[in-house]
N, C-alpha and C. Protein backbone atom coordinates (compact mmCIF):
# COMPACT_ATOMS: atom_id res chain seq x y z
N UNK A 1 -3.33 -39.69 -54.63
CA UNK A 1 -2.85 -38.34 -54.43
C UNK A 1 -4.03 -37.51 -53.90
N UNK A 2 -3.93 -37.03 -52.89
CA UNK A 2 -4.85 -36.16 -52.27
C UNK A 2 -4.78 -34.67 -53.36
N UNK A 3 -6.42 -33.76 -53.08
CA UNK A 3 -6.80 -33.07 -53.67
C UNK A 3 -5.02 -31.94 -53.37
N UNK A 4 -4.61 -31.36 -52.31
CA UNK A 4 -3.69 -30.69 -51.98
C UNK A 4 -2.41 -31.24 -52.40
N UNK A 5 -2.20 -32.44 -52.59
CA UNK A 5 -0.96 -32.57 -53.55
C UNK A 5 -1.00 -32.44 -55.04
N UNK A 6 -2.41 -32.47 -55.42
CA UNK A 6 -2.33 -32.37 -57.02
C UNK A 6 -2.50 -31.08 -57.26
N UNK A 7 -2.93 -30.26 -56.20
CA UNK A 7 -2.88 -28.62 -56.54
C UNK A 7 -1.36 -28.09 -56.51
N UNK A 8 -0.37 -28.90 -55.31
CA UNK A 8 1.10 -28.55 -55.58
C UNK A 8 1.63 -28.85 -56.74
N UNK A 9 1.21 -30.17 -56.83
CA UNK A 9 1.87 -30.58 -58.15
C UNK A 9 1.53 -29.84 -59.76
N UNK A 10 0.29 -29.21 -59.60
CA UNK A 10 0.14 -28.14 -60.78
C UNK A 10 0.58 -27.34 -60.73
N UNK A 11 0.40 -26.67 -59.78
CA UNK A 11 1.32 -24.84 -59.43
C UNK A 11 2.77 -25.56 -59.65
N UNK A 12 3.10 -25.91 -59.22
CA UNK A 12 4.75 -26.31 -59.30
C UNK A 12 5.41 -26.63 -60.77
N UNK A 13 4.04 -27.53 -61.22
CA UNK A 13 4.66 -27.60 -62.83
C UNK A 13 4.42 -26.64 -63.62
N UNK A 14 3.18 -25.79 -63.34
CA UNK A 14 3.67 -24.13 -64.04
C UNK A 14 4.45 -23.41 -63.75
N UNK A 15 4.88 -23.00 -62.50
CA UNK A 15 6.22 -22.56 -62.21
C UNK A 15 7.52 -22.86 -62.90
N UNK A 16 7.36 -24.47 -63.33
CA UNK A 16 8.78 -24.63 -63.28
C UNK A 16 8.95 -24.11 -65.52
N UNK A 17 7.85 -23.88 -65.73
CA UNK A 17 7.16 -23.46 -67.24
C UNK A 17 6.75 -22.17 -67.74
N UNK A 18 7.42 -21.35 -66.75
CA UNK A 18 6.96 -19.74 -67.25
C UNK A 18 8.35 -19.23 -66.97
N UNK A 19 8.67 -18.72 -67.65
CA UNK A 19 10.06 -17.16 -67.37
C UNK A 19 9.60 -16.06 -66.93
N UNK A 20 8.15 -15.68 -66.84
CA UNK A 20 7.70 -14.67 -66.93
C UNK A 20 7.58 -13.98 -65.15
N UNK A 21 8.56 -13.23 -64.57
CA UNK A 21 8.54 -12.26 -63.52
C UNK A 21 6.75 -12.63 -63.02
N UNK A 22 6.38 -12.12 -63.42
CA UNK A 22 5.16 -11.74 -62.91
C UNK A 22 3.91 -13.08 -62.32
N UNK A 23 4.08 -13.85 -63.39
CA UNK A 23 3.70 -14.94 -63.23
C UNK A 23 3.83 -15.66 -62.76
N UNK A 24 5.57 -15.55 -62.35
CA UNK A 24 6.11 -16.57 -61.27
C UNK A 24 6.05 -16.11 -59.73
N UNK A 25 5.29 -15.23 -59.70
CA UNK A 25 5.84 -14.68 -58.02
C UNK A 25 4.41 -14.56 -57.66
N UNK A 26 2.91 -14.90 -58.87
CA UNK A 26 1.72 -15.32 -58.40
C UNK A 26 1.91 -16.78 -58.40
N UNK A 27 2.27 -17.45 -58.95
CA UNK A 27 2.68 -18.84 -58.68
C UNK A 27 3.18 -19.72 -57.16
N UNK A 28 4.34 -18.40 -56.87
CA UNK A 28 4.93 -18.63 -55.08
C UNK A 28 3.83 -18.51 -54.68
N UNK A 29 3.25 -17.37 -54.87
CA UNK A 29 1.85 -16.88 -53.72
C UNK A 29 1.02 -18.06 -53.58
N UNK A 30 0.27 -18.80 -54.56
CA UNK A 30 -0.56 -19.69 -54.60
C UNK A 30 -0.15 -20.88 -54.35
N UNK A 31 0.89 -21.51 -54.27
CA UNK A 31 1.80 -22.67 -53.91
C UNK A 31 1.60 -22.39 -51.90
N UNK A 32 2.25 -20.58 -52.00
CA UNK A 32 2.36 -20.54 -50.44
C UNK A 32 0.86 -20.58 -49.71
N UNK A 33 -0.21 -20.38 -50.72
CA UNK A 33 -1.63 -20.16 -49.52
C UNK A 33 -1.48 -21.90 -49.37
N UNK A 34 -1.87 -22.55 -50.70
CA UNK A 34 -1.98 -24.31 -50.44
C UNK A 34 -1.39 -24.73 -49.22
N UNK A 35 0.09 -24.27 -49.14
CA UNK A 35 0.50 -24.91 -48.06
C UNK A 35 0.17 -24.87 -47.03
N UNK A 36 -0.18 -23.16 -46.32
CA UNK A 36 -1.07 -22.90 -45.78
C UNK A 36 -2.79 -22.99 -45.10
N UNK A 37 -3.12 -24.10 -46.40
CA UNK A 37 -4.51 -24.33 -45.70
C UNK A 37 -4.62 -25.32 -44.91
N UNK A 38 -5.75 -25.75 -44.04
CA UNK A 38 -5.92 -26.32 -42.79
C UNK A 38 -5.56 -27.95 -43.38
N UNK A 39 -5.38 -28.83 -42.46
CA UNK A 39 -4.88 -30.27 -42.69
C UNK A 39 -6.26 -30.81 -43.03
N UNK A 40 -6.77 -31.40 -44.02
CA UNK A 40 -7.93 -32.39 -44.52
C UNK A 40 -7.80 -33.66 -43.65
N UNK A 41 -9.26 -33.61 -42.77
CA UNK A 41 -9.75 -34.60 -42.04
C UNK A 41 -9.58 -35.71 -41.99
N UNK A 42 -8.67 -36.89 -41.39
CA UNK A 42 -9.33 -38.34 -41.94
C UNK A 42 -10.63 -38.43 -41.69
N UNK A 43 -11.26 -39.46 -42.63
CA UNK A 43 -12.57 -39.74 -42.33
C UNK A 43 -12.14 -41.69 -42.64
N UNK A 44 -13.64 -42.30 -41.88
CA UNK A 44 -13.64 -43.67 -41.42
C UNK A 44 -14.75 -43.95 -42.61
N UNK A 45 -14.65 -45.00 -43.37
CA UNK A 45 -15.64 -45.87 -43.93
C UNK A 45 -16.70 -46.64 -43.09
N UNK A 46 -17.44 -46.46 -43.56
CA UNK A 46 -18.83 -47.13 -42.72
C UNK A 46 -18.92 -48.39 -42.75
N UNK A 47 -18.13 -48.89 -43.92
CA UNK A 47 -18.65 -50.59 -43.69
C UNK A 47 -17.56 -51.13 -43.77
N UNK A 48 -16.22 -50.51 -43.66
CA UNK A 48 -14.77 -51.80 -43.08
C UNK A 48 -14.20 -51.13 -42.29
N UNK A 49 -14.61 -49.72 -41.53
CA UNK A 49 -13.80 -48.92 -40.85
C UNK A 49 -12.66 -48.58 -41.26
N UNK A 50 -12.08 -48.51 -42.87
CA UNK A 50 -10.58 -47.98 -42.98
C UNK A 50 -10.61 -46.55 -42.55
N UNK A 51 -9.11 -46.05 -42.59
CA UNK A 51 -9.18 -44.62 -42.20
C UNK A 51 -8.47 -43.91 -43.44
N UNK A 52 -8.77 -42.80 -43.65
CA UNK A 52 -7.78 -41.86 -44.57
C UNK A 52 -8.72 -41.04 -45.13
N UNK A 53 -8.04 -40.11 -46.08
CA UNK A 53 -8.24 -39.06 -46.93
C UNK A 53 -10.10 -39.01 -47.57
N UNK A 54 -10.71 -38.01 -47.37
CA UNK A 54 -12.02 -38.75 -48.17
C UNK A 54 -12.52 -39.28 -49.33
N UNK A 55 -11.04 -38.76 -49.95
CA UNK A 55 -11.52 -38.94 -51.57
C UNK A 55 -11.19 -40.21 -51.82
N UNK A 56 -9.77 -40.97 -50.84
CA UNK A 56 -9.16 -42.08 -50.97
C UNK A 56 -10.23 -43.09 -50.61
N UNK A 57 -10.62 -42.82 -49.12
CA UNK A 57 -11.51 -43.49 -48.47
C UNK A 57 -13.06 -43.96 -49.49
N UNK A 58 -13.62 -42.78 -50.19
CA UNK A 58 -14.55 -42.29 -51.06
C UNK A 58 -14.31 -43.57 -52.63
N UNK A 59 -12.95 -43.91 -52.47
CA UNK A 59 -13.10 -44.71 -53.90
C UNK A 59 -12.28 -46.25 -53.56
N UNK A 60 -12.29 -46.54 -52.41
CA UNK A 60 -11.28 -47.99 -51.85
C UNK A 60 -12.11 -48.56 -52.02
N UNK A 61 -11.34 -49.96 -52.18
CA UNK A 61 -12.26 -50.87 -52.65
C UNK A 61 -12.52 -51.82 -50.71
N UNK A 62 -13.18 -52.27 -50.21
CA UNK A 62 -13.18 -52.92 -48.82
C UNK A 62 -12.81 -54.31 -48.72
């Protein structure tokens, strides 16, 4: 799971965990910037050339 899906997936599971007006419509907001931010880079491994995510790439095994 990339860093930007586990930030949806938190905002989303507090959302779906508050009744509270106020809380929920900073919740949209912060769900809506995430979606909003720029697309995360693939990056290439240096020693098998895979491609993907850095954090994915950052912990594969080659």
């Amino acid at each position: 799971m990339s860093a930007r899906e586990e930030l949806q997936m938190h905002l989303s599971q507090a959302l779906s965990r508050t009744d509270d007006a106020e809380v929920q419509a900073y919740l949209h907001a912060a769900l809506e910037s995430a979606e909003a931010l720029p697309p995360t880079p693939l990056v290439e491994c240096p020693v098998c050339g895979k491609v993907g995510l850095p954090e994915r790439i950052e912990m594969h095994d080659c």
